[in-house]
Protein backbone atom coordinates (compact mmCIF):
# COMPACT_ATOMS: atom_id res chain seq x y z
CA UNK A 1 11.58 -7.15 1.81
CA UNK A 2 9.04 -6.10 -1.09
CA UNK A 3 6.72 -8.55 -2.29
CA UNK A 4 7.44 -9.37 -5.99
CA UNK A 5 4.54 -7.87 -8.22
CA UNK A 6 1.93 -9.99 -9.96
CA UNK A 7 -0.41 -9.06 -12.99
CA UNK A 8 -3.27 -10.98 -13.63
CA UNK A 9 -4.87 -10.50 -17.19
CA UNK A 10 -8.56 -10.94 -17.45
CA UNK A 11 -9.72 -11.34 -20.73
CA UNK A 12 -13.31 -10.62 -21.76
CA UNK A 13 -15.63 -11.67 -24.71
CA UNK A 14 -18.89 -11.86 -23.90
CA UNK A 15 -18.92 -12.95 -20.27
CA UNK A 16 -21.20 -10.71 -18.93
CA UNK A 17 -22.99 -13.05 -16.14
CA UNK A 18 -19.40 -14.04 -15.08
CA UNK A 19 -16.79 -11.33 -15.29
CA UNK A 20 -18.25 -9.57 -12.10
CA UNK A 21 -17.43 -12.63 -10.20
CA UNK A 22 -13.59 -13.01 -11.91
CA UNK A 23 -13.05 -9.34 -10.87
CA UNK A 24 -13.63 -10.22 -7.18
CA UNK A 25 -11.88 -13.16 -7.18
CA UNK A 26 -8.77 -11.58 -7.87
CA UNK A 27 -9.65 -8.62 -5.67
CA UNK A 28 -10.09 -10.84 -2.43
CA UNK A 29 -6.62 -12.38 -3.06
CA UNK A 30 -4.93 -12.88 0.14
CA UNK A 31 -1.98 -11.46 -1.65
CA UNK A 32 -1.63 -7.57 -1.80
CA UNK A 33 0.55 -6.71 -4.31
CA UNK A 34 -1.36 -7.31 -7.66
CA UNK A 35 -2.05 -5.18 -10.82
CA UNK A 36 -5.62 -6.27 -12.29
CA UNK A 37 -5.63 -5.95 -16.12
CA UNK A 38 -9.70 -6.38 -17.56
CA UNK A 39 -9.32 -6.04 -21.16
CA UNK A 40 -12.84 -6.60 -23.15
CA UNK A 41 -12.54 -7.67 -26.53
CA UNK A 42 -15.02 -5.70 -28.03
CA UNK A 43 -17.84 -7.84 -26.26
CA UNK A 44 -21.48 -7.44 -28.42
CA UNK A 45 -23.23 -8.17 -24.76
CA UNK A 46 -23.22 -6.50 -21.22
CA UNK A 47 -19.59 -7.11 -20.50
CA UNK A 48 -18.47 -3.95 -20.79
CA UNK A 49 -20.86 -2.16 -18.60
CA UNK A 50 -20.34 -4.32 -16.09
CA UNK A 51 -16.46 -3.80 -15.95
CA UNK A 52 -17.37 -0.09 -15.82
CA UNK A 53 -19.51 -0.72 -12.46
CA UNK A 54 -16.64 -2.89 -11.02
CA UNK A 55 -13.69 0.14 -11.94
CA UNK A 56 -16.37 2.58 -10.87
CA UNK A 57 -15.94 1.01 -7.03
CA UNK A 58 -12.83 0.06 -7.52
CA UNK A 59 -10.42 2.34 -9.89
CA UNK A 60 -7.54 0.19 -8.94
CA UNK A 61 -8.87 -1.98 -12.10
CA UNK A 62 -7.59 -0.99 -15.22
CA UNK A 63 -9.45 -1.67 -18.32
CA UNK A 64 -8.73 -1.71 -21.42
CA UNK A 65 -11.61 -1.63 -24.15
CA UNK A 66 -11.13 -2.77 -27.13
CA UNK A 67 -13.14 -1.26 -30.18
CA UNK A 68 -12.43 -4.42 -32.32
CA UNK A 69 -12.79 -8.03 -31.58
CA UNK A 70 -9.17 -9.10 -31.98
CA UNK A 71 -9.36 -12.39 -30.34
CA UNK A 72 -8.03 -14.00 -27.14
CA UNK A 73 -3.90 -13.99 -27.94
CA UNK A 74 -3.86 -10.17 -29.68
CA UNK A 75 -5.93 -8.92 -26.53
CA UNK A 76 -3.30 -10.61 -24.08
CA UNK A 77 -0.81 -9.11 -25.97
CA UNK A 78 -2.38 -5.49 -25.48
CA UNK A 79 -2.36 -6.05 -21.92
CA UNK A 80 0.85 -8.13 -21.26
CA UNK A 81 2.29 -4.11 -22.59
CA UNK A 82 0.63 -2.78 -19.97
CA UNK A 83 1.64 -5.41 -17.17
CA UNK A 84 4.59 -4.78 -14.20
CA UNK A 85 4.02 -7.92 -12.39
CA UNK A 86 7.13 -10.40 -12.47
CA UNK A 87 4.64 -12.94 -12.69
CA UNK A 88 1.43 -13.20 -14.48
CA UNK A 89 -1.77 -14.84 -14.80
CA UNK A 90 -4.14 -15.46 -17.99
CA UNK A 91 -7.46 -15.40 -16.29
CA UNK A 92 -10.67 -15.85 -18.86
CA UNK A 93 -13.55 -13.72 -17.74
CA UNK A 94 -15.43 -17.44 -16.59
CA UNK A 95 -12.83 -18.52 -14.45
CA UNK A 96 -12.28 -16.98 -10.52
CA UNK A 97 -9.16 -17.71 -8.96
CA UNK A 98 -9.80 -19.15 -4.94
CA UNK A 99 -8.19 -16.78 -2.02
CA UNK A 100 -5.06 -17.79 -1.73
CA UNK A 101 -3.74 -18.56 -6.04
CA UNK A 102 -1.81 -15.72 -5.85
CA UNK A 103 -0.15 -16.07 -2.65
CA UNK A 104 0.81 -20.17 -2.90
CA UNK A 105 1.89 -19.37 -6.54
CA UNK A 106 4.51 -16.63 -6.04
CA UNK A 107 5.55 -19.03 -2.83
CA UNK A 108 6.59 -21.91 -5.44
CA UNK A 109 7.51 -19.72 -7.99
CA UNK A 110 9.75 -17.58 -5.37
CA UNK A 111 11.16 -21.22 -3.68
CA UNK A 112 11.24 -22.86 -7.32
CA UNK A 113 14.40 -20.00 -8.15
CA UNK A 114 15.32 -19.59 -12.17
CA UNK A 115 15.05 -23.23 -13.15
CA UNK A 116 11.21 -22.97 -12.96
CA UNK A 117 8.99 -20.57 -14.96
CA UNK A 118 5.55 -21.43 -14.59
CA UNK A 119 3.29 -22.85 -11.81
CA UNK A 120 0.32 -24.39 -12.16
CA UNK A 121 -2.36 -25.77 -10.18
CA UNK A 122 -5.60 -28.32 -10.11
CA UNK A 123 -8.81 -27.23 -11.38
CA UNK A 124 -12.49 -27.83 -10.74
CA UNK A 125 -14.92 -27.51 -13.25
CA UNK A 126 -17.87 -26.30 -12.85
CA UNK A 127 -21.24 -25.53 -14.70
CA UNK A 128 -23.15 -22.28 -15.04
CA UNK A 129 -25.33 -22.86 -12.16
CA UNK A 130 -21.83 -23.15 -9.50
CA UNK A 131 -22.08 -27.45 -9.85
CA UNK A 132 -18.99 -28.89 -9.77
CA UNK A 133 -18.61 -31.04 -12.50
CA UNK A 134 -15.24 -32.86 -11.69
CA UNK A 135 -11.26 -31.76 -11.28
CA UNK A 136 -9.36 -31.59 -13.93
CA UNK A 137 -7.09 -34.20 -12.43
CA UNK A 138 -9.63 -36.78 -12.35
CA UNK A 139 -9.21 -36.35 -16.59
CA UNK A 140 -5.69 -35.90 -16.50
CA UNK A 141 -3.72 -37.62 -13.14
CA UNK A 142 -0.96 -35.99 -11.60
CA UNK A 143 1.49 -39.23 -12.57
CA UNK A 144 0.79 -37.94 -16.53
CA UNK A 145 2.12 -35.17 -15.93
CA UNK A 146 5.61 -34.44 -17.08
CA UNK A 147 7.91 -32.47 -15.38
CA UNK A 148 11.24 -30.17 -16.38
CA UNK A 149 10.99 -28.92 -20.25
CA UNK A 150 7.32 -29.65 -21.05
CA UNK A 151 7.00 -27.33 -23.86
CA UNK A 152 6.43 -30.26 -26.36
CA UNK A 153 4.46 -32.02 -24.64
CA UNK A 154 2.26 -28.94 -23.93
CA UNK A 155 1.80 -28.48 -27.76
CA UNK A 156 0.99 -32.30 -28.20
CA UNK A 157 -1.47 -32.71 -26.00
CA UNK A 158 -3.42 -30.89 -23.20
CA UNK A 159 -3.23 -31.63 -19.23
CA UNK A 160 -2.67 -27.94 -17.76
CA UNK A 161 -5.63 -26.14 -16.97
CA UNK A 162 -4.52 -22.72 -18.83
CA UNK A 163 -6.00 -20.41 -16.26
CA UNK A 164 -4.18 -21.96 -13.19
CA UNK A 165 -0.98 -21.32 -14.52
CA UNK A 166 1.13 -18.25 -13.16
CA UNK A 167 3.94 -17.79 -15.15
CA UNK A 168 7.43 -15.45 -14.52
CA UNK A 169 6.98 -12.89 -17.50
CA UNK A 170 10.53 -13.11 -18.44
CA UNK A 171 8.90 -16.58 -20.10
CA UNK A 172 7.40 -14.79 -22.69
């Protein structure tokens, strides 16, 4: 049996002390069968040189440069065109993804069957210089949480961490 395909998005603007270390955290997945989208939104700093270094060593990347800043939903958009994965992740150029996301996500996705379309998981925050600042759970407990159509509730209020969700791109 194949393993289902997954696609995670990196979007860059300006993250040019951080995307190096988003790359590699989606290239030391424990899961194999990923497509790695870097799309840089026409970044005035670094970025873009240092996505060129990472695709130099590793032309399994694809990246996308964009020659106009076209903001964070237009430059997902480019990319979701270019994705095969069944499932996706939206992963900002500041976050990294620990070892085994990918793997426990298309698990619960997989188990979950058509009456789920997105997973998503706990968060820590932390600052510039690798502190942890707190989980995101601490701000917003599990028990708040609602569960089966939450698409209302997503637009009233926040309590996902966007980039820990993996979602089945048949949801968008």
């Amino acid at each position: 049996m194949s393993l289902p395909r997954v696609t995670v998005i990196c979007l860059c603007y300006n993250q040019e002390r951080f995307v190096r270390d988003a790359i590699f955290s989606v290239l030391s997945q424990t899961y194999s069968e990923i497509q790695l989208l870097v799309v840089d939104d026409a970044s005035t700093d670094n970025s873009a040189s240092v996505i060129k270094e990472c695709v130099a060593s590793y032309p399994e990347i694809n990246f996308i440069s964009l020659s106009k800043n076209s903001g964070n939903c237009k430059a997902f958009n480019v990319a979701l065109l270019e994705a095969e994965g069944e499932f996706v992740i939206d992963l900002a150029a500041d976050d990294i993804l620990l070892p085994d996301r990918v793997s426990r996500g298309v698990m619960a996705l997989t188990h979950a069957g058509d009456r789920v379309g997105v997973n998503f998981t706990d968060a820590d925050w932390i600052a510039e210089d690798g502190r942890q600042l707190y989980r995101h759970s601490e701000k917003f407990p599990q028990k708040t949480i609602p569960e089966g159509d939450i698409y209302k509730g997503l637009i009233e209020r926040f309590f996902i961490c966007s980039p820990t969700m993996m979602f089945k791109r048949s949801v968008i």
